[in-house]
Protein backbone atom coordinates (compact mmCIF):
# COMPACT_ATOMS: atom_id res chain seq x y z
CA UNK A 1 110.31 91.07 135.39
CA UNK A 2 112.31 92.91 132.62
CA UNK A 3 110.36 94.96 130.02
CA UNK A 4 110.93 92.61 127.79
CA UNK A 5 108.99 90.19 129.54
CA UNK A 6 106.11 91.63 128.88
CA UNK A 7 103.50 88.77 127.76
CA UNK A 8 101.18 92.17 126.00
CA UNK A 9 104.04 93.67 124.13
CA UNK A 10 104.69 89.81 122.51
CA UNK A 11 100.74 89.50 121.80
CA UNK A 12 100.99 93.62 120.32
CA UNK A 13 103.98 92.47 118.21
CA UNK A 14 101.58 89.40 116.83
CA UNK A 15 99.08 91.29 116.14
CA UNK A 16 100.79 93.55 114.39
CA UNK A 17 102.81 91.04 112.24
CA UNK A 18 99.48 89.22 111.44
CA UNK A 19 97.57 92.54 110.12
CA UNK A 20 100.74 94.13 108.35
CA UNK A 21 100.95 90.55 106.25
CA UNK A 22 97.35 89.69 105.98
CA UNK A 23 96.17 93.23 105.39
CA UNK A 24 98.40 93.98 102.38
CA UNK A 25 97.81 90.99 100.87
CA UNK A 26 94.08 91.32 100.68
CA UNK A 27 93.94 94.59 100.04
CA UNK A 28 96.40 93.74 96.80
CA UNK A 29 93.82 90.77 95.71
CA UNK A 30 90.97 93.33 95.82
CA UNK A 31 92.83 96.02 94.02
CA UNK A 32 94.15 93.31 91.72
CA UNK A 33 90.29 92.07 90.94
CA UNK A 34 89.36 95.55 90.44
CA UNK A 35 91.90 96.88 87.94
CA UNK A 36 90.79 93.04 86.12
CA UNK A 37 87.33 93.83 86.05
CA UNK A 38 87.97 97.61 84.67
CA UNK A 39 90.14 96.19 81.70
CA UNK A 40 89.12 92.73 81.52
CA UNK A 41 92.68 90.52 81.66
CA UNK A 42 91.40 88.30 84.14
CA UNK A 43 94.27 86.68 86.30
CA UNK A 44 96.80 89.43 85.35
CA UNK A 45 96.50 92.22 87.84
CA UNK A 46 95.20 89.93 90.43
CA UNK A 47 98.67 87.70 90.43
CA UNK A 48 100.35 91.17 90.33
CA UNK A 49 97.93 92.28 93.43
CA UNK A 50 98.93 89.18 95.07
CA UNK A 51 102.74 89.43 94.89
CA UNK A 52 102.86 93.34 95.26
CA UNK A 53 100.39 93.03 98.34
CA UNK A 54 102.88 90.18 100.00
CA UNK A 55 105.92 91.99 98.88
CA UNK A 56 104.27 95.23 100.87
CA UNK A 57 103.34 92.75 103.86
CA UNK A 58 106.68 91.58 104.32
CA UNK A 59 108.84 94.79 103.93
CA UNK A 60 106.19 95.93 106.40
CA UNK A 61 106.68 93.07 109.07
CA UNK A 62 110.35 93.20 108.52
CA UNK A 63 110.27 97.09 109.47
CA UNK A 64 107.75 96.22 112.35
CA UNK A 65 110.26 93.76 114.12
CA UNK A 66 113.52 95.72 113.49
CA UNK A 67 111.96 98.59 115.32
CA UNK A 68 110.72 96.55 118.26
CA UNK A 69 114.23 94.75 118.59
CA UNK A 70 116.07 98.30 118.39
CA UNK A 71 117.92 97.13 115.04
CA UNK A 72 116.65 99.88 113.31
């Protein structure tokens, strides 16, 4: 079996994928709600929040698999 192969390494890579997306997203809805609450412009910062947290989650994933494939 090649290292590669390994069925924990695909499952770490997963993991990792799903928390770097997920993770930045919510944490730029939260931020997003808070900075609306603080100056009361209701959907603005959270659509900001939103986009900024997925931008973050996939320039995050994309680093994540180019250094597990070696392209980095």
């Amino acid at each position: 079996m090649a290292s590669n192969d390994n069925p924990f390494k695909a499952m770490a890579l997963t993991s990792g994928i799903l928390s770097q997306l997920s993770g930045c997203t919510l944490v730029g809805i939260f931020f997003g709600r808070w900075l609306d609450n603080q100056f009361t412009t209701s959907p603005l910062f959270l659509i900001l929040g939103l986009f900024t947290g997925l931008a973050a989650g996939t320039y995050g994933t994309i680093y994540l698999v180019r250094k597990y494939t070696g392209e980095d």
